[in-house]
PDB file of N, CA and C in Angstrom:
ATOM      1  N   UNK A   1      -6.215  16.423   5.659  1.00  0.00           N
ATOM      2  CA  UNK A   1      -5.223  16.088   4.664  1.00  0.00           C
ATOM      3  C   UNK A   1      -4.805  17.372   3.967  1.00  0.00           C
ATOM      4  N   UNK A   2      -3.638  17.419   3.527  1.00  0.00           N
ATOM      5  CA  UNK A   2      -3.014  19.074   3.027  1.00  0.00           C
ATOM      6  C   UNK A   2      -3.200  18.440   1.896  1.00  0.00           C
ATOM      7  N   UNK A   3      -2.808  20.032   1.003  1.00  0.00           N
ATOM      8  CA  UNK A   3      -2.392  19.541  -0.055  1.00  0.00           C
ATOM      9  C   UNK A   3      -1.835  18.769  -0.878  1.00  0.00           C
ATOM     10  N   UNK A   4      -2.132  17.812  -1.806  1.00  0.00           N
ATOM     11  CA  UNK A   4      -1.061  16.780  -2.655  1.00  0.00           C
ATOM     12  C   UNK A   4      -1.172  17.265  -3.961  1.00  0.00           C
ATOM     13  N   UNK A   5       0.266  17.155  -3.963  1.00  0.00           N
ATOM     14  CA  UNK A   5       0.670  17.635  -5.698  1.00  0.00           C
ATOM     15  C   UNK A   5       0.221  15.767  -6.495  1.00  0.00           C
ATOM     16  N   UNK A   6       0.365  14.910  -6.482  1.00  0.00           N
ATOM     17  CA  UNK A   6       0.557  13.697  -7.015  1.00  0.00           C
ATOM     18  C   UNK A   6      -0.927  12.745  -6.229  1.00  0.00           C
ATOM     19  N   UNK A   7      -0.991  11.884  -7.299  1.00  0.00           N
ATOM     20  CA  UNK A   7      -1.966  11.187  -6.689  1.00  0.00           C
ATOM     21  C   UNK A   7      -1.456   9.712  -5.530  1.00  0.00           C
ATOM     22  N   UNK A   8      -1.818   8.995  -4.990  1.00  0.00           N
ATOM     23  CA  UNK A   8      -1.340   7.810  -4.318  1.00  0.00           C
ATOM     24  C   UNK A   8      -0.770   6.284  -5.272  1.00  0.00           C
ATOM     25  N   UNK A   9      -1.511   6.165  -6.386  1.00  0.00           N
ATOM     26  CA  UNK A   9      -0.605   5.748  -7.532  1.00  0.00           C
ATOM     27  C   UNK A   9       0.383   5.811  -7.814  1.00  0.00           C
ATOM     28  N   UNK A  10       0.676   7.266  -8.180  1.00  0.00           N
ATOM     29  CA  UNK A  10       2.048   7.989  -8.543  1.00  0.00           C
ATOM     30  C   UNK A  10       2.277   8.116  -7.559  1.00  0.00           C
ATOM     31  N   UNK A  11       2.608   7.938  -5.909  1.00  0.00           N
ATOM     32  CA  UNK A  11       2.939   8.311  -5.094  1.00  0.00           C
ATOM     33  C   UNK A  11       3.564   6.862  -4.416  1.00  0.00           C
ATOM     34  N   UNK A  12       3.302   5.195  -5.032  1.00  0.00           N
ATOM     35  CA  UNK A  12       3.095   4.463  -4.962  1.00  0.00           C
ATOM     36  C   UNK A  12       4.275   3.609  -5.412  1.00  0.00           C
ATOM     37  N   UNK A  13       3.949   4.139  -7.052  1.00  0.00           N
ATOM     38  CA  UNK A  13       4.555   4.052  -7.915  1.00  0.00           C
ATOM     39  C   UNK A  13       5.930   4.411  -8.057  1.00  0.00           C
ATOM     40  N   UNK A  14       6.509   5.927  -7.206  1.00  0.00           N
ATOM     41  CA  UNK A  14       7.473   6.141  -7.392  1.00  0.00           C
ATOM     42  C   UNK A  14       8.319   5.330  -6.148  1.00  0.00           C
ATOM     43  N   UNK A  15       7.568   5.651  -4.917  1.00  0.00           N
ATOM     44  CA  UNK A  15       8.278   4.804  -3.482  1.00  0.00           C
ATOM     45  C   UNK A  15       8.757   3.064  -4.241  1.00  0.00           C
ATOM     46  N   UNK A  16       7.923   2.881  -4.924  1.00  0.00           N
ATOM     47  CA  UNK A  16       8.382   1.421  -4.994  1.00  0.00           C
ATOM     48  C   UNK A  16       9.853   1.155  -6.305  1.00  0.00           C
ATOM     49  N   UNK A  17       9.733   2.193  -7.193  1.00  0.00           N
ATOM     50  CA  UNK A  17      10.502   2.749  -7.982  1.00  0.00           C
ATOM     51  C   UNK A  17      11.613   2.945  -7.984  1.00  0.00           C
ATOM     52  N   UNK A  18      11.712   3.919  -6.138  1.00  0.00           N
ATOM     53  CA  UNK A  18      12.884   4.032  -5.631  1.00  0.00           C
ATOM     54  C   UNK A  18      13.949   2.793  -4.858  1.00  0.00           C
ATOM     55  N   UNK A  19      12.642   1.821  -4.324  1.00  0.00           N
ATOM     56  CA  UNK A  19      13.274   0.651  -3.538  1.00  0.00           C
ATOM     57  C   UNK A  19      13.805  -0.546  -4.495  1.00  0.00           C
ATOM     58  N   UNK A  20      13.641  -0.105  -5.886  1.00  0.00           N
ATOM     59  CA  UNK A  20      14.219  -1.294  -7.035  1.00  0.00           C
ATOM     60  C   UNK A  20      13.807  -1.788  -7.754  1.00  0.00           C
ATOM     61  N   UNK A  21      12.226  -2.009  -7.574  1.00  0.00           N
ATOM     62  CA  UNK A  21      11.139  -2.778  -7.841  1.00  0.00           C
ATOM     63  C   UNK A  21      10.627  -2.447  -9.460  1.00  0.00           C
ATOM     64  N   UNK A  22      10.356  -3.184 -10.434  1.00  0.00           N
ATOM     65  CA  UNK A  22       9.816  -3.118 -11.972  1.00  0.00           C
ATOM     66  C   UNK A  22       8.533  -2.483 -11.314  1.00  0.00           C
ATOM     67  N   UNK A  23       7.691  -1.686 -11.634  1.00  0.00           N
ATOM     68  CA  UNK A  23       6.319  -1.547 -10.953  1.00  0.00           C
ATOM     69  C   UNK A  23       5.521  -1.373 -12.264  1.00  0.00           C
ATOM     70  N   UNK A  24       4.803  -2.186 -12.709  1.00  0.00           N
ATOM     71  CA  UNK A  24       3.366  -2.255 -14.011  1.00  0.00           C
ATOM     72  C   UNK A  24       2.093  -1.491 -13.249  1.00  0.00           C
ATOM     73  N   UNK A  25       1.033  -1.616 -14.420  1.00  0.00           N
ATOM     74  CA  UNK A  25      -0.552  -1.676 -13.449  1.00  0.00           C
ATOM     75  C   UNK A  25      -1.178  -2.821 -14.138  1.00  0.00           C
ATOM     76  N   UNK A  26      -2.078  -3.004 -12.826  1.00  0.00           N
ATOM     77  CA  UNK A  26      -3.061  -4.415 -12.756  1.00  0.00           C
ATOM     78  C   UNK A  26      -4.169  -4.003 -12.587  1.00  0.00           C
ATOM     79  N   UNK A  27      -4.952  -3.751 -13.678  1.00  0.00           N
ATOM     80  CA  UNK A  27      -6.110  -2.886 -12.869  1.00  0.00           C
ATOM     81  C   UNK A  27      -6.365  -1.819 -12.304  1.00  0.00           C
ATOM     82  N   UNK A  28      -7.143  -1.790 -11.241  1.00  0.00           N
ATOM     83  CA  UNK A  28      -6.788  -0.466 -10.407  1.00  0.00           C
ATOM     84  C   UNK A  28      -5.769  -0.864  -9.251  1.00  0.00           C
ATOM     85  N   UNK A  29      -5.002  -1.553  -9.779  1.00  0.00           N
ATOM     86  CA  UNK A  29      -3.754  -1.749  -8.611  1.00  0.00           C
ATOM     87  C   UNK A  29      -2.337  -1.511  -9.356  1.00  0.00           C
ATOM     88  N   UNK A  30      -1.350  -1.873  -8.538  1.00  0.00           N
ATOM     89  CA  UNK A  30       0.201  -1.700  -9.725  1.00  0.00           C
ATOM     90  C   UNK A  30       1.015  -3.486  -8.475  1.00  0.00           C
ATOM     91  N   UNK A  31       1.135  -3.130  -9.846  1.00  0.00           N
ATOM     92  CA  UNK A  31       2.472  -4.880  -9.200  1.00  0.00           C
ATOM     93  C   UNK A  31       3.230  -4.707  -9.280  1.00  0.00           C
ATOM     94  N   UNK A  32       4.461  -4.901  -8.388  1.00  0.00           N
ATOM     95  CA  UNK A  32       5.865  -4.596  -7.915  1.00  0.00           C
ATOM     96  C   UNK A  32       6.068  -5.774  -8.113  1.00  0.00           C
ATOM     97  N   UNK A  33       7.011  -5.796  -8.814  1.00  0.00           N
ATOM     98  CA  UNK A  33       8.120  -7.189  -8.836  1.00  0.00           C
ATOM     99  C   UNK A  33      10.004  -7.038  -8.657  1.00  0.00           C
ATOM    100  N   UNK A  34      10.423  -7.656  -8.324  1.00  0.00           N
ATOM    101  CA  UNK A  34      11.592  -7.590  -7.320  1.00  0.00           C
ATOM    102  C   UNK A  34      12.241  -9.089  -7.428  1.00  0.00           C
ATOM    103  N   UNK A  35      12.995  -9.749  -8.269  1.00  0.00           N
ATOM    104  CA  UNK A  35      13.717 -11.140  -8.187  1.00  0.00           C
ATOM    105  C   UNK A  35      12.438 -11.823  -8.269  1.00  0.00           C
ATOM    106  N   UNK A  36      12.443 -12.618  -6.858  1.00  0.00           N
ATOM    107  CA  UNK A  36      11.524 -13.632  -6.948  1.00  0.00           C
ATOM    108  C   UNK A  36      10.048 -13.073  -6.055  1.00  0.00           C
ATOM    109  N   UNK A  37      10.005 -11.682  -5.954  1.00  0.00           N
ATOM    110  CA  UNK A  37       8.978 -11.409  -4.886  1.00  0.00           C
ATOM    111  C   UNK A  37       8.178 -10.520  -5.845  1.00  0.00           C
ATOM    112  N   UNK A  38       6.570 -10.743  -5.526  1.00  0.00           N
ATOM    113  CA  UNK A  38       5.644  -9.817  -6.183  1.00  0.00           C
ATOM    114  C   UNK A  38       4.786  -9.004  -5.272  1.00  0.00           C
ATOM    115  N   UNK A  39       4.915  -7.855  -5.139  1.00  0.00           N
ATOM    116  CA  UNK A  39       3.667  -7.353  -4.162  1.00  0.00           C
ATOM    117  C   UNK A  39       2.269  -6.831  -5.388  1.00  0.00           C
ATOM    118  N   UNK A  40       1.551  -7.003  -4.952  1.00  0.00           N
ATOM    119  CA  UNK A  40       0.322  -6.153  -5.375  1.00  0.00           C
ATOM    120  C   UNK A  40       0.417  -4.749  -4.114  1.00  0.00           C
ATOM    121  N   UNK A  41      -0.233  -3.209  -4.884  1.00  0.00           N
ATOM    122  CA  UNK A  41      -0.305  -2.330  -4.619  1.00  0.00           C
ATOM    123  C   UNK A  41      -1.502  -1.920  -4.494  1.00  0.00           C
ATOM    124  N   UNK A  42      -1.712  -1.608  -3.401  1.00  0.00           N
ATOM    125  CA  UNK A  42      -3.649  -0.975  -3.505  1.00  0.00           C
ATOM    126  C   UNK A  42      -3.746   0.384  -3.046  1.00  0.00           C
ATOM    127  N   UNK A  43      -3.915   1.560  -4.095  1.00  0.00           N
ATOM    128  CA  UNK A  43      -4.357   2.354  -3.289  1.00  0.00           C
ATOM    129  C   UNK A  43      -5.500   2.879  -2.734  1.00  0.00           C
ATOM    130  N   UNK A  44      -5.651   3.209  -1.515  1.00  0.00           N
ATOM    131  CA  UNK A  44      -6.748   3.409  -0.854  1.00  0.00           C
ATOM    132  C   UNK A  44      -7.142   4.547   0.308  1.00  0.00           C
ATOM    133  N   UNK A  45      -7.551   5.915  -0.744  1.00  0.00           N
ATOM    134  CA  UNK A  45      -7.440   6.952   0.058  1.00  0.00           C
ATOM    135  C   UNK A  45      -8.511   6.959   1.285  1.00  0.00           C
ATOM    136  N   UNK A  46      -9.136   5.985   1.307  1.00  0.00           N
ATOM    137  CA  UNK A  46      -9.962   5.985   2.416  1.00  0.00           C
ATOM    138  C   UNK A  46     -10.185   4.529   2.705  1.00  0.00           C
ATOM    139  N   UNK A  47     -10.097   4.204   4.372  1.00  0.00           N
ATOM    140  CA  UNK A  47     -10.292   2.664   4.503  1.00  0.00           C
ATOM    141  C   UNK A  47     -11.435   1.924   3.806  1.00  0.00           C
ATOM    142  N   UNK A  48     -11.558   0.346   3.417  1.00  0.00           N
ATOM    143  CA  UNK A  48     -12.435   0.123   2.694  1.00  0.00           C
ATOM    144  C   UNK A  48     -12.175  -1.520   3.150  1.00  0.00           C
ATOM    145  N   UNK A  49     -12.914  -2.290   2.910  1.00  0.00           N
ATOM    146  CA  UNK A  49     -12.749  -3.782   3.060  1.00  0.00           C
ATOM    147  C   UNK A  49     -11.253  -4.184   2.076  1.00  0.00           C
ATOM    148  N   UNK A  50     -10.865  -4.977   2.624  1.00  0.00           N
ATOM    149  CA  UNK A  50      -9.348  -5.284   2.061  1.00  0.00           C
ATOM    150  C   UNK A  50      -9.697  -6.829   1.205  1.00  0.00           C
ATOM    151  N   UNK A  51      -8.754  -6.994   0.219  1.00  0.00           N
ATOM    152  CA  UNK A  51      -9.131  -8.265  -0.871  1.00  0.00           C
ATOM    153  C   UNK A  51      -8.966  -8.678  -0.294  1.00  0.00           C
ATOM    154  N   UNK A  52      -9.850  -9.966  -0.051  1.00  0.00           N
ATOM    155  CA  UNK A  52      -9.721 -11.322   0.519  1.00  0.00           C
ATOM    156  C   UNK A  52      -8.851 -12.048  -0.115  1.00  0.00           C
ATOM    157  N   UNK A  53      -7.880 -12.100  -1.354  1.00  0.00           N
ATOM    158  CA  UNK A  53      -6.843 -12.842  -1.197  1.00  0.00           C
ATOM    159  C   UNK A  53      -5.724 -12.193  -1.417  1.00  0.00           C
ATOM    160  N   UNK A  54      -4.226 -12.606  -1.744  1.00  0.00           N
ATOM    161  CA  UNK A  54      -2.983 -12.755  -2.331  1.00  0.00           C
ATOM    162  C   UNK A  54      -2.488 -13.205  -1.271  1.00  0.00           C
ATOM    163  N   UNK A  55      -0.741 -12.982  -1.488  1.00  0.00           N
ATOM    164  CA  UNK A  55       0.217 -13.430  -0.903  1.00  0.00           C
ATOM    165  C   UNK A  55       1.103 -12.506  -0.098  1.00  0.00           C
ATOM    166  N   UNK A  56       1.385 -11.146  -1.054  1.00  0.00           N
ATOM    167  CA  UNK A  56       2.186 -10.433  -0.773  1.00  0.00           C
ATOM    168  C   UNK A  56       1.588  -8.730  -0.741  1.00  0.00           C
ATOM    169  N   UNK A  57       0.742  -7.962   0.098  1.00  0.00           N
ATOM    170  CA  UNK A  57       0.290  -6.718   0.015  1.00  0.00           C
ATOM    171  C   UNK A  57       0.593  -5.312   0.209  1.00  0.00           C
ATOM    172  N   UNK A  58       0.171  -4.439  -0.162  1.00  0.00           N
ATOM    173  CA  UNK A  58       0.887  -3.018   0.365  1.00  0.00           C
ATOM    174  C   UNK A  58      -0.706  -2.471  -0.344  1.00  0.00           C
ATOM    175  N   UNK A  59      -0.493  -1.775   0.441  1.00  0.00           N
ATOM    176  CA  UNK A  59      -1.720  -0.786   0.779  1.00  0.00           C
ATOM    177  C   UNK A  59      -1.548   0.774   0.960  1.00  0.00           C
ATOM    178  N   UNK A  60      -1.278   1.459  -0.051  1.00  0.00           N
ATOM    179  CA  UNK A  60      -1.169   2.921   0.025  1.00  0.00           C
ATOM    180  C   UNK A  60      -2.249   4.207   0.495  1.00  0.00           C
ATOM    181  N   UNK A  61      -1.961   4.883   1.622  1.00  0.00           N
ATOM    182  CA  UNK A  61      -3.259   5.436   1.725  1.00  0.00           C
ATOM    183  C   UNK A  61      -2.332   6.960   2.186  1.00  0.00           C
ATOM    184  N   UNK A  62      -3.546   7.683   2.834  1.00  0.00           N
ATOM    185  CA  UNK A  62      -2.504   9.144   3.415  1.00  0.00           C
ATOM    186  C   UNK A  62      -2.189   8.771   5.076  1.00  0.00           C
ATOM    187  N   UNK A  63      -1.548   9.681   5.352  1.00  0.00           N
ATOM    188  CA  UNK A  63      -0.697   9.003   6.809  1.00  0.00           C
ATOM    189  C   UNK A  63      -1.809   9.042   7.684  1.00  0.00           C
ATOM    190  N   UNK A  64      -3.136  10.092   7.457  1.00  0.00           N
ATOM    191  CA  UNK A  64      -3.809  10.210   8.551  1.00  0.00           C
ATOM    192  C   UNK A  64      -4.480   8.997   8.546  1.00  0.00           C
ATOM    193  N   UNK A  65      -4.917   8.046   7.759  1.00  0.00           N
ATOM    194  CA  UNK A  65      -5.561   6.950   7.492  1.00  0.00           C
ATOM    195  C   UNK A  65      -5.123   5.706   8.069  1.00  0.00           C
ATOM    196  N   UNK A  66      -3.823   5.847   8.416  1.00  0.00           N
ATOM    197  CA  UNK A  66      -3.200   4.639   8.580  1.00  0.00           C
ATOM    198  C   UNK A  66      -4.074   3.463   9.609  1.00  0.00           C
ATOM    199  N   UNK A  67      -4.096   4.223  10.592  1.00  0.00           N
ATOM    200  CA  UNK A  67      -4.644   3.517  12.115  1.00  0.00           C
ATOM    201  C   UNK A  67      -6.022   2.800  11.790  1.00  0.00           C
ATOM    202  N   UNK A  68      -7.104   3.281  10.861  1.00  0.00           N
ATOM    203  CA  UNK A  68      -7.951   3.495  10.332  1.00  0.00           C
ATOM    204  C   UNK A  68      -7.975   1.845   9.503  1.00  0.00           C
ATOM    205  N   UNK A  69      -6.825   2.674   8.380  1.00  0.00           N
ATOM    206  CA  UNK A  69      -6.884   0.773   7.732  1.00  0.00           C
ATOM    207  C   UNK A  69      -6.361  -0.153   8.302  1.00  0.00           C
ATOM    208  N   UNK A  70      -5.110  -0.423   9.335  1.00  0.00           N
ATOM    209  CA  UNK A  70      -4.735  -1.039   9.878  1.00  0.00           C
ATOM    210  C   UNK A  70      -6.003  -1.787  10.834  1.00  0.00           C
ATOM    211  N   UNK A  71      -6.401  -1.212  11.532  1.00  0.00           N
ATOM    212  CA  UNK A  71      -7.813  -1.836  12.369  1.00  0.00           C
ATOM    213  C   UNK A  71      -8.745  -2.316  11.291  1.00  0.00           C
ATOM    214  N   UNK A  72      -8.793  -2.125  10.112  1.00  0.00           N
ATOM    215  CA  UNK A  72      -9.995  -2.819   8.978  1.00  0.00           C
ATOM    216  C   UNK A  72      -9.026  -3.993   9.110  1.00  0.00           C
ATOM    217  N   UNK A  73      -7.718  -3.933   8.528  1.00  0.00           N
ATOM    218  CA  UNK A  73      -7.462  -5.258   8.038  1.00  0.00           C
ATOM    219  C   UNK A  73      -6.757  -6.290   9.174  1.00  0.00           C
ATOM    220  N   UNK A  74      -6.414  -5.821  10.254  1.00  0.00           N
ATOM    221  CA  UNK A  74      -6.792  -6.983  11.586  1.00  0.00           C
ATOM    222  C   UNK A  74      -8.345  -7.233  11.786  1.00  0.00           C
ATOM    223  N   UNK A  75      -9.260  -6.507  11.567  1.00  0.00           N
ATOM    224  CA  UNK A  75     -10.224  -7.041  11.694  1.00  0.00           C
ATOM    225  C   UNK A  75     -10.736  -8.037  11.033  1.00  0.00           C
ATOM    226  N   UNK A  76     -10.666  -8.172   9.855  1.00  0.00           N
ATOM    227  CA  UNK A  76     -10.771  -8.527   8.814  1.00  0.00           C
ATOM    228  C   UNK A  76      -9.782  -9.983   8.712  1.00  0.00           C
ATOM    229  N   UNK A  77      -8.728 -10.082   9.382  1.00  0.00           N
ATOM    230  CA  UNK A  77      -8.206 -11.615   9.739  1.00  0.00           C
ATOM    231  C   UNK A  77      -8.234 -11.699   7.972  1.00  0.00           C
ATOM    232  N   UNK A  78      -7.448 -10.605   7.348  1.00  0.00           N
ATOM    233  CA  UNK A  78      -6.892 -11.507   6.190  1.00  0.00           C
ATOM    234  C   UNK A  78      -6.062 -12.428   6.155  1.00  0.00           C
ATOM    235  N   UNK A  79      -5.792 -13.301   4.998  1.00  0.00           N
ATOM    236  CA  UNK A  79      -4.799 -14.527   5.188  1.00  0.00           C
ATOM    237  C   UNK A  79      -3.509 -13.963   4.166  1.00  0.00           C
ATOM    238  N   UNK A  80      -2.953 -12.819   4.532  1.00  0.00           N
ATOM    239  CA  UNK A  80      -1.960 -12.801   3.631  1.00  0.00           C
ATOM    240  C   UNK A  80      -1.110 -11.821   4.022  1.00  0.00           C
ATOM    241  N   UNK A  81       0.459 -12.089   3.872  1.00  0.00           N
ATOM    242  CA  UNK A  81       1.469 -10.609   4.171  1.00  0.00           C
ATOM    243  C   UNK A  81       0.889  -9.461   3.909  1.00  0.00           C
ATOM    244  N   UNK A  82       1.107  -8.099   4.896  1.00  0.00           N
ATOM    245  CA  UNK A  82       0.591  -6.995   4.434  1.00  0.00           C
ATOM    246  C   UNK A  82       1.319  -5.581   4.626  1.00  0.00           C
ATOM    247  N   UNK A  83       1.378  -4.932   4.309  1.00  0.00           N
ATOM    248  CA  UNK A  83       2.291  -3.439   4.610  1.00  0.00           C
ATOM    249  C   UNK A  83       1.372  -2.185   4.509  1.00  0.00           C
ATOM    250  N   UNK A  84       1.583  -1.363   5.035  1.00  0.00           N
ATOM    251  CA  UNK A  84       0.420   0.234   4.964  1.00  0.00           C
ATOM    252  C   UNK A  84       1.798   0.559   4.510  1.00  0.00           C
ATOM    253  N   UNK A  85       1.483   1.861   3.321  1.00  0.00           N
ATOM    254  CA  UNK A  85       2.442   2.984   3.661  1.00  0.00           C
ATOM    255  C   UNK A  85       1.483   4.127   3.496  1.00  0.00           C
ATOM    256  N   UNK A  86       1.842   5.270   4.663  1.00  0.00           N
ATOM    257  CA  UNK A  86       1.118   6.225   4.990  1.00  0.00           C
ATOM    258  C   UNK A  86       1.335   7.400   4.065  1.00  0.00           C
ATOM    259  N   UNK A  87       1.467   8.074   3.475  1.00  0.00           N
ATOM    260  CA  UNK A  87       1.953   8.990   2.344  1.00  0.00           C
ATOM    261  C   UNK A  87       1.810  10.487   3.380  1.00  0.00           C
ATOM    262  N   UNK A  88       2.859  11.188   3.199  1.00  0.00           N
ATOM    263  CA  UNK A  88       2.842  12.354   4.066  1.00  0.00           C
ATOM    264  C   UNK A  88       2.905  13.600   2.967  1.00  0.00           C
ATOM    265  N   UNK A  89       2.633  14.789   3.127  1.00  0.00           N
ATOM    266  CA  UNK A  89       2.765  15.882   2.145  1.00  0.00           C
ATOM    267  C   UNK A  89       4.473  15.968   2.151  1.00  0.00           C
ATOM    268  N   UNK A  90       4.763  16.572   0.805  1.00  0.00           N
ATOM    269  CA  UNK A  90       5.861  16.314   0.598  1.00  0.00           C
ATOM    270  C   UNK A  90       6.916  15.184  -0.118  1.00  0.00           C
ATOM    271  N   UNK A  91       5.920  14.165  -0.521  1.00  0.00           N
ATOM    272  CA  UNK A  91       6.196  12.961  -0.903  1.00  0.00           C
ATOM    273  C   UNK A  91       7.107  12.024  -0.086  1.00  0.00           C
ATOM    274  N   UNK A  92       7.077  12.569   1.057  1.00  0.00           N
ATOM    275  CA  UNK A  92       7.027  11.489   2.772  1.00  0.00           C
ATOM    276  C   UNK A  92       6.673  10.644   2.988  1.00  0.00           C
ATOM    277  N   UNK A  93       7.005   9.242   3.379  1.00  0.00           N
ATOM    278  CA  UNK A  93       6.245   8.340   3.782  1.00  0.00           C
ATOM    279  C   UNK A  93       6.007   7.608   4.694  1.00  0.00           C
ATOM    280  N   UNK A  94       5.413   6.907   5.525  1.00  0.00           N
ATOM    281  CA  UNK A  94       5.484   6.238   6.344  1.00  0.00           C
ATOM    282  C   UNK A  94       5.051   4.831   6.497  1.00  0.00           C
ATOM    283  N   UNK A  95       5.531   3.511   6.880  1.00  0.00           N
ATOM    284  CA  UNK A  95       5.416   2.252   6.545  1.00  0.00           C
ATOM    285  C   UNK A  95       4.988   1.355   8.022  1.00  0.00           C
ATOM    286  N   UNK A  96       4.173   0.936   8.246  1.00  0.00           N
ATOM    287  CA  UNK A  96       3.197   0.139   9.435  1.00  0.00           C
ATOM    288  C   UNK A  96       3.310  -1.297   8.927  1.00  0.00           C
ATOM    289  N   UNK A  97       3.761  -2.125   9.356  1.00  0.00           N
ATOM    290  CA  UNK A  97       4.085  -3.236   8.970  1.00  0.00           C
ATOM    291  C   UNK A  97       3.078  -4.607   9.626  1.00  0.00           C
ATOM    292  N   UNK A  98       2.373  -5.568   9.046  1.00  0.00           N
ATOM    293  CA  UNK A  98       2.414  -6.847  10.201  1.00  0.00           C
ATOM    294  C   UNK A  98       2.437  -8.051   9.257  1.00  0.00           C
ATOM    295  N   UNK A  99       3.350  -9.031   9.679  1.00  0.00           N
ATOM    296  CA  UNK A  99       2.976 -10.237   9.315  1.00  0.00           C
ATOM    297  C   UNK A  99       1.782 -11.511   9.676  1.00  0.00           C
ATOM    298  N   UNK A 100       1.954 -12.262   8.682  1.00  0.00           N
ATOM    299  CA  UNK A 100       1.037 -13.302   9.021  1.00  0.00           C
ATOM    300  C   UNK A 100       1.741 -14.117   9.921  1.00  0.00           C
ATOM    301  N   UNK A 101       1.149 -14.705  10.616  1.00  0.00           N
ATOM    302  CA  UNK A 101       1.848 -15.950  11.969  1.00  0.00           C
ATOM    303  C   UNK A 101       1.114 -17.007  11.879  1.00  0.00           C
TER     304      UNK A 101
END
């Protein structure tokens, strides 16, 4: 991982900032709200067991991580929408997507 000027919060915080979204904090998370849609925000600079509940997720980590959490949380057969975004130096990002079926 290179250098980061900003933490994944603030890195979180602003991506969602930019896409429209009111963004608060919940804890050690931040909630995006958008009309009628709420995501919860988790950041997570290193993979870790994923909450067993909500509805609507995003999961902030660094880009090298991605593959990493993605395989936790198929493993893991959570029951809920989910999104990675990969954070690149530079305040870059990258977004891995899967739905629930």
């Amino acid at each position: 991982m290179g250098t980061v000027t900003t933490s994944l919060s603030q890195q979180a915080q602003s991506i969602f900032d930019d896409l429209g979204y009111d963004v608060s904090t919940d804890g050690g998370e931040l909630r995006a709200t958008r009309k009628w849609r709420v995501v919860q925000i988790t950041p997570m600079p290193e993979p870790r067991d994923p909450p067993s509940s909500g509805e609507l997720r995003c999961f902030v980590t660094w880009e090298e991580r991605v593959g990493d959490l993605e395989r936790r949380l198929i493993g893991s057969d959570v029951d809920y929408e989910w999104a990675i975004i990969g954070v690149r130096d530079g305040n870059d990002y990258v977004v891995a997507r899967r739905s629930v079926t």
